[in-house]
C-alpha atoms as a PDB file:
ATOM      1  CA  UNK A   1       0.000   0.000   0.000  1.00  0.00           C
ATOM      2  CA  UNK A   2       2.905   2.284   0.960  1.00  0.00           C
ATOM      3  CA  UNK A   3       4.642   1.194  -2.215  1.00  0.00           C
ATOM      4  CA  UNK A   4       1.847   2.041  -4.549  1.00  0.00           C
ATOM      5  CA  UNK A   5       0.761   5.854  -3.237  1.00  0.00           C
ATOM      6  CA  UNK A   6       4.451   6.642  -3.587  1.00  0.00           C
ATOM      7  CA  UNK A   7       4.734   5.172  -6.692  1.00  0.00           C
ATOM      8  CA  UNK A   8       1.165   7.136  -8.019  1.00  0.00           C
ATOM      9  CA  UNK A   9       2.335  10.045  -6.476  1.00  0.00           C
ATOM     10  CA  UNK A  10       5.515  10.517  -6.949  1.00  0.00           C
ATOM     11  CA  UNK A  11       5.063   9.899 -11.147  1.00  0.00           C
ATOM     12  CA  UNK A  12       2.368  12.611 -10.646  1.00  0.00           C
ATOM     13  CA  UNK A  13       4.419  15.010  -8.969  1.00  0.00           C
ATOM     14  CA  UNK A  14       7.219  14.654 -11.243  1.00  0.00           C
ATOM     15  CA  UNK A  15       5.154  15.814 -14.617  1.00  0.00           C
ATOM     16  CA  UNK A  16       4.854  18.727 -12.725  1.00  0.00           C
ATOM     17  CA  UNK A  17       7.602  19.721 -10.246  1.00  0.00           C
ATOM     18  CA  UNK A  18      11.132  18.990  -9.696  1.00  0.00           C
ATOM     19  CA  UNK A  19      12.738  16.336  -9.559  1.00  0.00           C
ATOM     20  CA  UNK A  20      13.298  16.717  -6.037  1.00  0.00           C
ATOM     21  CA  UNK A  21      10.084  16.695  -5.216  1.00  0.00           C
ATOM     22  CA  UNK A  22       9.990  12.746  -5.148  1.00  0.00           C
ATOM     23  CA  UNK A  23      11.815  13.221  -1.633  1.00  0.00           C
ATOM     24  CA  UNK A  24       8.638  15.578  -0.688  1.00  0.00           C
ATOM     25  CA  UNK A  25       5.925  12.783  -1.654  1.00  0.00           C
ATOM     26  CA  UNK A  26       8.154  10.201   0.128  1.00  0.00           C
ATOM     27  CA  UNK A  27       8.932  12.337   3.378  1.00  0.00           C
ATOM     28  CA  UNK A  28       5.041  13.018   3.393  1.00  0.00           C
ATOM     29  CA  UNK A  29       3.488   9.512   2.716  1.00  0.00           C
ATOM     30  CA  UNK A  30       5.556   8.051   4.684  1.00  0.00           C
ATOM     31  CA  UNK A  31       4.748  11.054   7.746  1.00  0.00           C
ATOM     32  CA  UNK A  32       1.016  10.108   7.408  1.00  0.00           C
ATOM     33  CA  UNK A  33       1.255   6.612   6.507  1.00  0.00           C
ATOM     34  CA  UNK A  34       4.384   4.323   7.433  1.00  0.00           C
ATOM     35  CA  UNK A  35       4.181   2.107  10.999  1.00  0.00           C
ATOM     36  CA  UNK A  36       7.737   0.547  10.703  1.00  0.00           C
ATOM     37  CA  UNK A  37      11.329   2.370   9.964  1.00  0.00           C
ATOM     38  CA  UNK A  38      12.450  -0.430   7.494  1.00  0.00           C
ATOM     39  CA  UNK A  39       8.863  -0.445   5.667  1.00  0.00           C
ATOM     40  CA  UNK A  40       9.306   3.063   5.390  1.00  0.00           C
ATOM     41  CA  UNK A  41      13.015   3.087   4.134  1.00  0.00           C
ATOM     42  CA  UNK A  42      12.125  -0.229   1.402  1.00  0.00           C
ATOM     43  CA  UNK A  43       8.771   1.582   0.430  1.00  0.00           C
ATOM     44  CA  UNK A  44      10.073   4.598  -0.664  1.00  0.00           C
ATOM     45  CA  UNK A  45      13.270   2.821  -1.934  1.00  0.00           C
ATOM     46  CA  UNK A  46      11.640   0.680  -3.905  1.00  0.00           C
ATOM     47  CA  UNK A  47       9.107   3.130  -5.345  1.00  0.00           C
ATOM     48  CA  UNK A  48      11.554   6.082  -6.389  1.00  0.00           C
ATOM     49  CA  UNK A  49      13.893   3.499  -7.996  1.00  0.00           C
ATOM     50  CA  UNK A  50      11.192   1.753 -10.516  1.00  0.00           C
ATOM     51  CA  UNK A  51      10.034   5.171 -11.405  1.00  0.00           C
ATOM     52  CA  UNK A  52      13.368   6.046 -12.340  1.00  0.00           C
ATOM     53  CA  UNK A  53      14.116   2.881 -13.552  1.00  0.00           C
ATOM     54  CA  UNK A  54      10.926   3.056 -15.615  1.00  0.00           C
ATOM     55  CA  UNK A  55      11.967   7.017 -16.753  1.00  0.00           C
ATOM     56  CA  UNK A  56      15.166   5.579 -17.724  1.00  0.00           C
ATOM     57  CA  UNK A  57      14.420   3.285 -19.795  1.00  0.00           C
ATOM     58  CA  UNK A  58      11.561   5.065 -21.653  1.00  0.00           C
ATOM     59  CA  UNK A  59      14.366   7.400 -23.168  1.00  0.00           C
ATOM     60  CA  UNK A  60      16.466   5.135 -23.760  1.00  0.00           C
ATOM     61  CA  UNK A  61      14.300   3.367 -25.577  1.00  0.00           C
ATOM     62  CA  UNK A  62      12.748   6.464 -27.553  1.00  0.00           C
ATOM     63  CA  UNK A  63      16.240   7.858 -28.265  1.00  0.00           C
ATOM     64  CA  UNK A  64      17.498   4.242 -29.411  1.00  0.00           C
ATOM     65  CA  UNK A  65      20.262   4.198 -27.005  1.00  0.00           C
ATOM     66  CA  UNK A  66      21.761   7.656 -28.257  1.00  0.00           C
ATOM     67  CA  UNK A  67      20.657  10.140 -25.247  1.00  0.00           C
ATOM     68  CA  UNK A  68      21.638   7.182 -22.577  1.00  0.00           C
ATOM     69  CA  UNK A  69      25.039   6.726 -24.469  1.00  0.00           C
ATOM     70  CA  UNK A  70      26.399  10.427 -25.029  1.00  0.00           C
ATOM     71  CA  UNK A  71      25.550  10.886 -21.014  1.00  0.00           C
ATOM     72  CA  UNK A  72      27.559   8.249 -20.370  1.00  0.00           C
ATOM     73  CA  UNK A  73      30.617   8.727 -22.563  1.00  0.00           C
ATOM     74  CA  UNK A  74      30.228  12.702 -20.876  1.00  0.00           C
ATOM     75  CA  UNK A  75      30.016  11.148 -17.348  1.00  0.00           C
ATOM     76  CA  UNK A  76      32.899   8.438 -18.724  1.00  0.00           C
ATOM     77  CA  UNK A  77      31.045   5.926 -17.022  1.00  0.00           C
ATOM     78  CA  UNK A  78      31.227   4.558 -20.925  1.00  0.00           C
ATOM     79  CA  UNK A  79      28.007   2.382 -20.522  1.00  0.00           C
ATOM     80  CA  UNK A  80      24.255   3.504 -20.591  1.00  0.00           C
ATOM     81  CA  UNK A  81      23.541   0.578 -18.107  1.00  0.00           C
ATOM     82  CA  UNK A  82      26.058   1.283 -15.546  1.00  0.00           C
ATOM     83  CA  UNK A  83      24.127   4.446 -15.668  1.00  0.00           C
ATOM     84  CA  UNK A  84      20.789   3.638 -15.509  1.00  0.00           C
ATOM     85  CA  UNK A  85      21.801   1.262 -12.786  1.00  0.00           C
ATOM     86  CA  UNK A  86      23.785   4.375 -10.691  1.00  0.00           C
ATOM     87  CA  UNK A  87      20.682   6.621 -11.464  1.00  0.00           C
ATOM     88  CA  UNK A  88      18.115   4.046 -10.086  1.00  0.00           C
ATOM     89  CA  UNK A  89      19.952   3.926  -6.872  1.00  0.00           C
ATOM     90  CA  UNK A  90      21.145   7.417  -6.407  1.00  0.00           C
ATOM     91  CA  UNK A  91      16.925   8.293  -6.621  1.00  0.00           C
ATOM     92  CA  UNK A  92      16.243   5.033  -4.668  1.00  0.00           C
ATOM     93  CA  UNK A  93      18.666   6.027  -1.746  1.00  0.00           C
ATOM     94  CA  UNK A  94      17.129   9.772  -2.392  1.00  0.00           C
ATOM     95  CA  UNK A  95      13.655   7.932  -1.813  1.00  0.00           C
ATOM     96  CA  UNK A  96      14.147   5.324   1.132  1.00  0.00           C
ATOM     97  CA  UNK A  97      16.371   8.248   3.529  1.00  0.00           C
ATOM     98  CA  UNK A  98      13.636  10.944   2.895  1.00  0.00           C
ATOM     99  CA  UNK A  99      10.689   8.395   3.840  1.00  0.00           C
ATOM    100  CA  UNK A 100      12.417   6.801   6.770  1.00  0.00           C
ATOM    101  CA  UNK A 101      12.960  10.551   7.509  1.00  0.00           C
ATOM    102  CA  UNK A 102       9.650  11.055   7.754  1.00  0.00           C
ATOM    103  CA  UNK A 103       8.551   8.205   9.524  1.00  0.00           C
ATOM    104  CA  UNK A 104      10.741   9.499  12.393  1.00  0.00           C
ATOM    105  CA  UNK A 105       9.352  12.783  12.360  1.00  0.00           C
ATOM    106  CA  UNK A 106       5.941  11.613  12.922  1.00  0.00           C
ATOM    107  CA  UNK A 107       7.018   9.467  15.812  1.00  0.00           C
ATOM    108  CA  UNK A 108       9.335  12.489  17.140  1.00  0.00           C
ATOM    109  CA  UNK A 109       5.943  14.231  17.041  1.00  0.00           C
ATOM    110  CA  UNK A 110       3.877  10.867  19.090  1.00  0.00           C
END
């Protein structure tokens, strides 16, 4: 359940803010919703990364591998999937912290 509203929102908010603002949805579903630290954490982990993952791919996809490949070779990471891979879990880390961050608020709060 956790998964899934930060998934929904977190896609939503992205068409029309920042991309930071998938730490926002995470810190504030998690804030109303989360009951464990580590559910929290995975949850928004989990959720942040196959967006990314999913945001990823599309363009690399629609671009045939071009976009994915000159950010690489720029980055000289010299693979697209090395960086796909580094940009699912730089947004999944981004996710999990800012959730478990706000499941500790809430309980600083109780």
């Amino acid at each position: 359940m956790l998964f899934l509203l930060i998934l929904l929102l977190s896609l939503l908010a992205q068409f029309f803010l920042p991309w930071w603002s998938i730490a926002v949805v995470c810190f504030g579903v998690a804030f109303l919703r989360a009951t464990r630290g580590g559910q929290a954490f995975l949850a928004g982990f989990l959720a942040i990364g196959v967006t990314w993952l999913g945001a990823a791919l599309f363009w690399h996809l629609v671009t045939d591998g071009l976009l994915s490949t000159r950010v690489a070779t720029m980055l000289t990471i010299n693979s697209p999937w090395l960086l796909m891979a580094a940009t699912v879990l730089v947004a999944g880390v981004v996710g999990g912290i800012s959730a478990l961050s706000g499941f500790y608020v809430r309980r600083v709060f109780a």
